[in-house]
Protein backbone atom coordinates (compact mmCIF):
# COMPACT_ATOMS: atom_id res chain seq x y z
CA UNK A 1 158.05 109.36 -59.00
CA UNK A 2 159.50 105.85 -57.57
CA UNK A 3 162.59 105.06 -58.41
CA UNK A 4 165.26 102.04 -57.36
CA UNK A 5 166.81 101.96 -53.38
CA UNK A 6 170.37 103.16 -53.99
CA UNK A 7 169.25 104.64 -57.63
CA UNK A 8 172.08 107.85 -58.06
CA UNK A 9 168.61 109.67 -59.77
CA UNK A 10 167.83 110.05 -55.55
CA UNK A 11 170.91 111.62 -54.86
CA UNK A 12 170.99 114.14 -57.78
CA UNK A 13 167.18 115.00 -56.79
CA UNK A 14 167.81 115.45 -53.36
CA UNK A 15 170.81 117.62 -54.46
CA UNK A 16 168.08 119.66 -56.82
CA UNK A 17 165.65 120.02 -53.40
CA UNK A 18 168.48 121.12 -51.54
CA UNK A 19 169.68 124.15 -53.72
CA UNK A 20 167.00 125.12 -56.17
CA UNK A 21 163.34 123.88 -53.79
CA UNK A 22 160.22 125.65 -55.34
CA UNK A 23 158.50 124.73 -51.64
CA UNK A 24 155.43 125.17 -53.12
CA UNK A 25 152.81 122.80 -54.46
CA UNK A 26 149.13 123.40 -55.30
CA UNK A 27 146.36 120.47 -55.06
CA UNK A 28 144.02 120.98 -58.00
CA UNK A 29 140.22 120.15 -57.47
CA UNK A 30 137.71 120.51 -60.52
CA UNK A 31 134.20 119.44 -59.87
CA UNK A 32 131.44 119.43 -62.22
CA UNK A 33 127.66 117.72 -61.86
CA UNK A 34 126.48 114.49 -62.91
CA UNK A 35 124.50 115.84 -65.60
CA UNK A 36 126.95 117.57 -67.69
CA UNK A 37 126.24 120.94 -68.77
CA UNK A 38 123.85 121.65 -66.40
CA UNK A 39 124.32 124.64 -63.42
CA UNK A 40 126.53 123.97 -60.94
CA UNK A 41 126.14 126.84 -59.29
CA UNK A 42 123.16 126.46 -56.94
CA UNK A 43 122.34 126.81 -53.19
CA UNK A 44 122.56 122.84 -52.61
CA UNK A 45 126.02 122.50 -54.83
CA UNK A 46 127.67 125.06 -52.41
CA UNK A 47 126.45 123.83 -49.68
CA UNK A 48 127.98 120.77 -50.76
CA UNK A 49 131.14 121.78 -51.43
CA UNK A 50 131.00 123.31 -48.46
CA UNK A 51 130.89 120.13 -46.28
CA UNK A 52 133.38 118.51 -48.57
CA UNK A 53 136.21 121.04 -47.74
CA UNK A 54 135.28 121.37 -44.02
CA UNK A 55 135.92 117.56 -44.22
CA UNK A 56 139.04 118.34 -45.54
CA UNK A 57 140.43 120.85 -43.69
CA UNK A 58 139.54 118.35 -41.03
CA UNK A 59 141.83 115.19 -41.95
CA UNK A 60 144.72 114.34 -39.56
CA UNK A 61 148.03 112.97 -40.29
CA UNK A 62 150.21 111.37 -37.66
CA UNK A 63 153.68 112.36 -38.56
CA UNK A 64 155.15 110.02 -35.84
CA UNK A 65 154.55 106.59 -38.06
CA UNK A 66 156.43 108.66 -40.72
CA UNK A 67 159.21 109.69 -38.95
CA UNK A 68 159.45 105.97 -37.93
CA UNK A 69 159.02 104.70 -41.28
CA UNK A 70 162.03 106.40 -42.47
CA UNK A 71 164.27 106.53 -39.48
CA UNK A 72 166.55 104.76 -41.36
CA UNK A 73 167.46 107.23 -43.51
CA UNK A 74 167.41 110.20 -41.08
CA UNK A 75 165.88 111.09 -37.69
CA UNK A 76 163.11 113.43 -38.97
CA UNK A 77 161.33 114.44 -35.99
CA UNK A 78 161.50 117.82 -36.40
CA UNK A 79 160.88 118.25 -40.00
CA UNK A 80 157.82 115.46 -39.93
CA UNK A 81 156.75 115.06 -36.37
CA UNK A 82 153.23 115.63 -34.55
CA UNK A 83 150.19 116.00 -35.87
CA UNK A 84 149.31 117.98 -39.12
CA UNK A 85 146.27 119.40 -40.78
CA UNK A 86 146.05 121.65 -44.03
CA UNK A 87 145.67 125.02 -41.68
CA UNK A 88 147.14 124.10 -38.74
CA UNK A 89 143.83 124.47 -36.83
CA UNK A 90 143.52 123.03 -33.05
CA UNK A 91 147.32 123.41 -32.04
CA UNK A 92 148.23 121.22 -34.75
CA UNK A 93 150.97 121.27 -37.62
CA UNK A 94 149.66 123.44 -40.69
CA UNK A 95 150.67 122.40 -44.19
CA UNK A 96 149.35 125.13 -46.32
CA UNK A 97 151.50 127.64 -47.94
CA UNK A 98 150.48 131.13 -46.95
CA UNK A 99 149.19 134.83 -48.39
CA UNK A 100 149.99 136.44 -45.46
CA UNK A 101 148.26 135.48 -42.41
CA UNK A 102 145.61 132.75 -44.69
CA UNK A 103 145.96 130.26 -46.70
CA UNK A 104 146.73 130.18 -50.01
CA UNK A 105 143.41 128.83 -50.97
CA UNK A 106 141.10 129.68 -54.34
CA UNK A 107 137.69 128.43 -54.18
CA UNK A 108 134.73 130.03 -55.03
CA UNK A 109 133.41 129.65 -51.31
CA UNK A 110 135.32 132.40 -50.40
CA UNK A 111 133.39 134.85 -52.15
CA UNK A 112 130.95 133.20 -49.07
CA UNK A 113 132.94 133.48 -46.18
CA UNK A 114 133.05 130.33 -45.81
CA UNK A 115 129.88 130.92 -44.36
CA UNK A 116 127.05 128.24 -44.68
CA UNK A 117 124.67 130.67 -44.05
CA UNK A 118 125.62 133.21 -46.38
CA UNK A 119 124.83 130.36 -49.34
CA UNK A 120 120.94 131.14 -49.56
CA UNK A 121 119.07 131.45 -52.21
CA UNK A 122 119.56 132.02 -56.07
CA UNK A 123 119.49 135.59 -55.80
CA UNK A 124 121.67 136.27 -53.20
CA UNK A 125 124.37 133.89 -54.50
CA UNK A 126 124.23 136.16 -57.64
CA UNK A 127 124.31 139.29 -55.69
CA UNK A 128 127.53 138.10 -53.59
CA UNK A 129 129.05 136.75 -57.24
CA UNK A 130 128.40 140.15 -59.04
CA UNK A 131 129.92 142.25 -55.84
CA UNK A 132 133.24 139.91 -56.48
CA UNK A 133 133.31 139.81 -60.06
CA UNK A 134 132.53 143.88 -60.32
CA UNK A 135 135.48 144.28 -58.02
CA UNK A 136 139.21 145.34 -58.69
CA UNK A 137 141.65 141.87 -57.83
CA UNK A 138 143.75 142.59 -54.66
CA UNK A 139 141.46 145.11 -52.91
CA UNK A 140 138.53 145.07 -50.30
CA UNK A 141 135.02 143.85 -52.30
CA UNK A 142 132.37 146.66 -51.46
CA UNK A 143 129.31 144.93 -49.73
CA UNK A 144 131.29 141.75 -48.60
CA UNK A 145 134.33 143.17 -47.00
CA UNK A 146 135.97 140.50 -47.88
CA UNK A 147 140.02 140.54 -50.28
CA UNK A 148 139.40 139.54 -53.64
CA UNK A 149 142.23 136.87 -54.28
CA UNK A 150 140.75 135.55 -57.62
CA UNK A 151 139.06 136.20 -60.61
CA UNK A 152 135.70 134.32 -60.83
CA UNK A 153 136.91 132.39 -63.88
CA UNK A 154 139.91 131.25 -62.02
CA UNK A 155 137.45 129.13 -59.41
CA UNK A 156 134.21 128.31 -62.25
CA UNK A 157 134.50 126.88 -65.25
CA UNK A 158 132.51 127.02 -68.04
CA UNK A 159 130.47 130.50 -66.83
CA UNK A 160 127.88 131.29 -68.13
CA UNK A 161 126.49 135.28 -68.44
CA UNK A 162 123.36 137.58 -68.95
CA UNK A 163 123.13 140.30 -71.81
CA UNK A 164 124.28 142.54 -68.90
CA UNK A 165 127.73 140.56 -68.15
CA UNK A 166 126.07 139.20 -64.88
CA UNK A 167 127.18 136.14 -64.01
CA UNK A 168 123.60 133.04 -64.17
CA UNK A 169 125.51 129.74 -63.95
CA UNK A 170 128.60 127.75 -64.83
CA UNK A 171 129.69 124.02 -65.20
CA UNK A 172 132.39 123.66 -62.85
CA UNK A 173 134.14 124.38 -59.58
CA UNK A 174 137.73 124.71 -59.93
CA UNK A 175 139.58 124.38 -56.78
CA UNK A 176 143.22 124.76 -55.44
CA UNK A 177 144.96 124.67 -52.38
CA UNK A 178 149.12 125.21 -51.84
CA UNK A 179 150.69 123.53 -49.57
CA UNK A 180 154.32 123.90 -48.48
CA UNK A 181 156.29 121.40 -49.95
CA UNK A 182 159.07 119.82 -48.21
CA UNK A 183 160.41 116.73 -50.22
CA UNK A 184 163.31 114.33 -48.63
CA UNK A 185 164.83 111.08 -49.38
CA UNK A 186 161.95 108.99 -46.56
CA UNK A 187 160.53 105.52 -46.86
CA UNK A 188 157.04 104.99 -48.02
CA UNK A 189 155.21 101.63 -48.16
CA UNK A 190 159.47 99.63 -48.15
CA UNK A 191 160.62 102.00 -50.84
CA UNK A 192 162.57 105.47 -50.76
CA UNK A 193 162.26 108.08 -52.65
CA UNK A 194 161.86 111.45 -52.40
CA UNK A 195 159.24 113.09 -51.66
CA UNK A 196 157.06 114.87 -48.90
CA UNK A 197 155.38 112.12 -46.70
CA UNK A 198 152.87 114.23 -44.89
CA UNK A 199 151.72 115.85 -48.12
CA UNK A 200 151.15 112.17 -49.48
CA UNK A 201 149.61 110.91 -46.81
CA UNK A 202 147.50 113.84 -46.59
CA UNK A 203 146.35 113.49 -49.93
């Protein structure tokens, strides 16, 4: 939200932040194919997705042009300075909110390790799915040894299943990621207002 330099709406949200902050906020993904309808869950769309969040998880943000940008508010080297990434990897900054020692992350990759070569063929990606999905939420999935976080209809949409309740296909990835949100009155672009600059930049 962008609102006037000087506006008293800034002061009464900063006021908000200050005594009442959630400082949480998710980013919501959904992907779905081209062809609508059709089976997004395949070897090739994982593999996909895959790349796409490693790509992610890879972006930078310099929070030294940000902490210049709005030094005229407030020196905010320490709350916005160095270099940041989603998961802090490589020594830098990490963004994400946290379920214990991870990040708070649902994606149906997961259910993969994150693994590209776990993702093979049709068979085993319905093997790995019905492990997860036959699983109790919050406990250690037998076979994968991996926490079940989710339920599978929290990260697919539009699932499809077998007379047997197996899970065959679905239309959609769904997709979130919480970061740690840590709004101020900065500068962005000439105007204030308040918000969390690495977050935007990030996104």
């Amino acid at each position: 939200l962008w609102v006037p330099k000087g506006s008293v709406s800034l002061d009464h949200s900063q006021y908000t932040k200050d005594y009442w902050s959630s400082g949480i906020a998710p980013t919501l993904v959904a992907v779905s194919p081209k062809e609508g309808g059709a089976n997004i869950l395949t070897a090739q769309n994982l593999q996909s997705l895959l790349r796409v969040y490693n790509e992610i998880l890879a972006i930078k943000v310099d929070g030294s042009k940000l902490v210049e940008d709005s030094k005229g508010i407030a020196d905010y080297t320490d709350r916005y300075g160095g270099i940041w990434t989603f998961d802090g990897r490589d020594g830098t900054r990490g963004k994400c909110a946290k379920w214990g020692p991870v990040c708070a992350v649902q994606n149906v990759l997961a259910i993969f390790d994150y693994n590209s070569t776990l993702i093979t063929d049709e068979a085993g990606i319905k093997d790995r799915i019905a492990k997860w999905d036959n699983a109790t939420i919050q406990t250690m999935v037998p076979g994968l040894g991996i926490y079940k976080s989710f339920e599978i209809e929290d990260v697919l949409g539009g699932v499809k299943k077998d007379g047997y309740g197996h899970v065959v296909g679905a239309e959609a990835f769904f997709w979130i990621m919480q970061h740690q949100q840590d709004e101020q009155e900065v500068e962005i672009n000439g105007d204030r207002a308040i918000a969390d600059p690495v977050v935007m930049e990030w996104e």
